[in-house]
Protein backbone atom coordinates (compact mmCIF):
# COMPACT_ATOMS: atom_id res chain seq x y z
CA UNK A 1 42.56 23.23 -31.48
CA UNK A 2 39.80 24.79 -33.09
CA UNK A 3 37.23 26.67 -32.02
CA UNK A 4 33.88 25.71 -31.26
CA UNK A 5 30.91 27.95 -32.80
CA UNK A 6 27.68 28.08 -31.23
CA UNK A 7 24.48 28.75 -32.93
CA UNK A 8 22.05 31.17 -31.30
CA UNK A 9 18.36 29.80 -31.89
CA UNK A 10 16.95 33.02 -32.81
CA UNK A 11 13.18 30.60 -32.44
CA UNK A 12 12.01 29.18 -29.33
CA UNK A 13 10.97 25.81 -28.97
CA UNK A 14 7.48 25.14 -28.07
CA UNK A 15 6.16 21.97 -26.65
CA UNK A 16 3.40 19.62 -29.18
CA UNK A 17 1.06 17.70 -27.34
CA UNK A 18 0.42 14.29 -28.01
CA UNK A 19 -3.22 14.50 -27.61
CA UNK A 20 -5.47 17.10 -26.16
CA UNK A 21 -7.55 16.39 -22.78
CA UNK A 22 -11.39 16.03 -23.42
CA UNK A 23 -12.42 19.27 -22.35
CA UNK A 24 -15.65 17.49 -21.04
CA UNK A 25 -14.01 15.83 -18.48
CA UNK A 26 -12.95 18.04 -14.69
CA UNK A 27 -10.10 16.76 -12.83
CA UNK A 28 -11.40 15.66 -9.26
CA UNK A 29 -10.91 16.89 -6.09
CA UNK A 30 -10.24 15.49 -2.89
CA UNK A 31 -10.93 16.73 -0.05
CA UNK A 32 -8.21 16.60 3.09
CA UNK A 33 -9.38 14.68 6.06
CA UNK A 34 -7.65 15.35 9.31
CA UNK A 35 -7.00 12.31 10.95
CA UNK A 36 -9.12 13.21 14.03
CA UNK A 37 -11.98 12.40 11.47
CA UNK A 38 -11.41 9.19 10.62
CA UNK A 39 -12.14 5.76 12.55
CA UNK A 40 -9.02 4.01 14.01
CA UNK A 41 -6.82 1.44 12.70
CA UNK A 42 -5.02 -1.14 15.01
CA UNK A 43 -1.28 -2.14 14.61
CA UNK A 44 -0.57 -5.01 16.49
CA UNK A 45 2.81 -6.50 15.12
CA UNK A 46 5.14 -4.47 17.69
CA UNK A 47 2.86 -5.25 20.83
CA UNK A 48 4.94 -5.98 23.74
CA UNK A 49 5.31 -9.71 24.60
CA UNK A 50 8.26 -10.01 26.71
CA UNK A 51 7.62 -11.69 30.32
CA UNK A 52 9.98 -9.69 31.93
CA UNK A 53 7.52 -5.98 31.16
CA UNK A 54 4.78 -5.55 33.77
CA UNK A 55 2.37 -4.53 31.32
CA UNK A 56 3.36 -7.14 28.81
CA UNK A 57 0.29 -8.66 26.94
CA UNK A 58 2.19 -12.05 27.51
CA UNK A 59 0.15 -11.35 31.62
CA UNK A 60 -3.21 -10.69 30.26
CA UNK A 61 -5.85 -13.32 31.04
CA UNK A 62 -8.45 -14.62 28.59
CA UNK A 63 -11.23 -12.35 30.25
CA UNK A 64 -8.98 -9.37 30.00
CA UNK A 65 -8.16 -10.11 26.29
CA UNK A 66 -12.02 -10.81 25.56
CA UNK A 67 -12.84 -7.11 27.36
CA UNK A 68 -10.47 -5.89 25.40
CA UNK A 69 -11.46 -6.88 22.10
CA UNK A 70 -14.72 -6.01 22.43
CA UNK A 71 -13.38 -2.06 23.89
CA UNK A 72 -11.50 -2.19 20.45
CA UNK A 73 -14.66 -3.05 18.36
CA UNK A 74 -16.75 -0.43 19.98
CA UNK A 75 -13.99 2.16 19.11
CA UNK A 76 -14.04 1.45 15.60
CA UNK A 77 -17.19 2.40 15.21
CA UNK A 78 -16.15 5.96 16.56
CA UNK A 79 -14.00 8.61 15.40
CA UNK A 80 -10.66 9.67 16.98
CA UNK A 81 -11.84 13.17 17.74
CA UNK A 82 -15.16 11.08 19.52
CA UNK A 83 -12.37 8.22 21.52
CA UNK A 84 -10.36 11.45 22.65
CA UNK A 85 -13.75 13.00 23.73
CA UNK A 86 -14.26 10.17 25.91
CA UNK A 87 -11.04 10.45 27.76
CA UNK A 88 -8.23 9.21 25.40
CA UNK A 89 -5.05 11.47 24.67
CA UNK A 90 -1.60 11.45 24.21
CA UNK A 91 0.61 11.23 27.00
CA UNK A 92 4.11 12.96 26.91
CA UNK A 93 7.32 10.84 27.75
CA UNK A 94 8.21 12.70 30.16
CA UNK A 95 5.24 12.15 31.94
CA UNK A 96 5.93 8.20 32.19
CA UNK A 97 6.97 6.11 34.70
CA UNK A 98 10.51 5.11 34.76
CA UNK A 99 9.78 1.76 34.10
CA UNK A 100 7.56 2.44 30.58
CA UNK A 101 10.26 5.47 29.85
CA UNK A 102 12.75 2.65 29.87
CA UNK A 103 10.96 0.04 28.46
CA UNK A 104 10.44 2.69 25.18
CA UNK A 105 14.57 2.84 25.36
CA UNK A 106 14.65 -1.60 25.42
CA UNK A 107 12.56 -1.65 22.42
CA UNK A 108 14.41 0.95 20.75
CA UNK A 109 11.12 3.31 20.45
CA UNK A 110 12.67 6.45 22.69
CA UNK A 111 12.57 8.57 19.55
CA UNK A 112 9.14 9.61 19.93
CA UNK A 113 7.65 12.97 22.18
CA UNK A 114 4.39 11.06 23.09
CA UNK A 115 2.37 8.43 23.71
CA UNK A 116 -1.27 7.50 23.68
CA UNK A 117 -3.77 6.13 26.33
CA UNK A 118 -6.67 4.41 25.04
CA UNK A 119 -9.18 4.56 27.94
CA UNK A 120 -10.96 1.22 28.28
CA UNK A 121 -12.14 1.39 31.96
CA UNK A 122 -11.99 3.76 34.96
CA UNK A 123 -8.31 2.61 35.26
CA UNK A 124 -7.73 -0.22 32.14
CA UNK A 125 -5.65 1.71 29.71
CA UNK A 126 -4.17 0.12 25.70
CA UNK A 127 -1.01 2.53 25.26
CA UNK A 128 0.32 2.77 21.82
CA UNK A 129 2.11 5.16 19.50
CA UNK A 130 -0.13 6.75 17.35
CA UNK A 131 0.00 7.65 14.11
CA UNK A 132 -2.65 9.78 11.94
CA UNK A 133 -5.54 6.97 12.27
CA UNK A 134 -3.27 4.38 12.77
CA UNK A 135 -2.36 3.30 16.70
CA UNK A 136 0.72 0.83 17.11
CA UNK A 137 -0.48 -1.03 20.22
CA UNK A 138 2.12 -1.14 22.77
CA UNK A 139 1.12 -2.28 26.10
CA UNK A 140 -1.96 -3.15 28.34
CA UNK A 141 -2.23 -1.43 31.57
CA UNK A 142 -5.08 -2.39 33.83
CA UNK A 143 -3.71 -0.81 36.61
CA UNK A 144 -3.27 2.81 35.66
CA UNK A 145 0.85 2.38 36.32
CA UNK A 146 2.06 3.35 33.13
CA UNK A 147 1.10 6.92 33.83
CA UNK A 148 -0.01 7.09 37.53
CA UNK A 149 -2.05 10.16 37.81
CA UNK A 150 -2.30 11.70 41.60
CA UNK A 151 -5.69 10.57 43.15
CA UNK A 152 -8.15 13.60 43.32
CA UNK A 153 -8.74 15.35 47.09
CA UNK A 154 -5.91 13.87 48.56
């Protein structure tokens, strides 16, 4: 077996452009935009349909759903910072009922820390996951049971 020789490049290779940029033109920047700015965006394709959850939309009744859709509509015209001004916010798991915290096990969505209330009413709450501006509508709660909260003075 011979041996192999190397050559040492004593010159460096430099890189040839194909074409030079048009120094007239600036490369553009955009802006970030938190997600708190922007208006929201409904998912509906894993709402909950299944007769056997309380807060199944397979309950609602046609005035509910009508109320509903126009709650949704009003929000869109608002930002997420402005829905969480008016009482929105995330929830944390923990903070669930047992029923909803095993509900999120059923439907195979326990990997998640929180969950967020949509406040249509003094007690009518939309729950989804949410997202950056997207919210994955879960359940409708006109009750206030997915998250009772302790009545005030009592």
């Amino acid at each position: 077996m011979g041996r192999r020789r190397f050559r040492i490049r004593r010159h460096k290779k430099k890189p040839k452009a194909e074409f030079l940029p048009d120094p007239k033109k600036t490369p553009k920047f955009v802006p970030f935009e938190s997600p708190n700015q922007k208006t929201p965006v409904w998912r509906i394709r894993g709402i909950d349909l299944e007769e056997n959850c309380q807060w199944s939309w397979y309950h609602s009744s046609r005035d509910s759903l009508t109320e509903l859709v126009d709650h949704l509509s009003s929000f869109e015209t608002m930002t997420w910072q402005q829905i969480e001004q008016a009482g929105s916010h995330n929830v944390s798991i923990d903070l669930l009922c047992k029923a909803a915290q095993d509900r999120l096990v059923e439907r195979q969505q326990d990997d998640i820390d929180e969950i967020f209330s949509l406040r249509i009413g003094a007690q009518k709450r939309v729950w989804g996951i949410r997202d950056n501006e997207v919210l994955r509508i879960l359940w409708w709660d006109p009750e206030h049971e997915v998250c009772p909260s302790p009545k005030k003075h009592t």
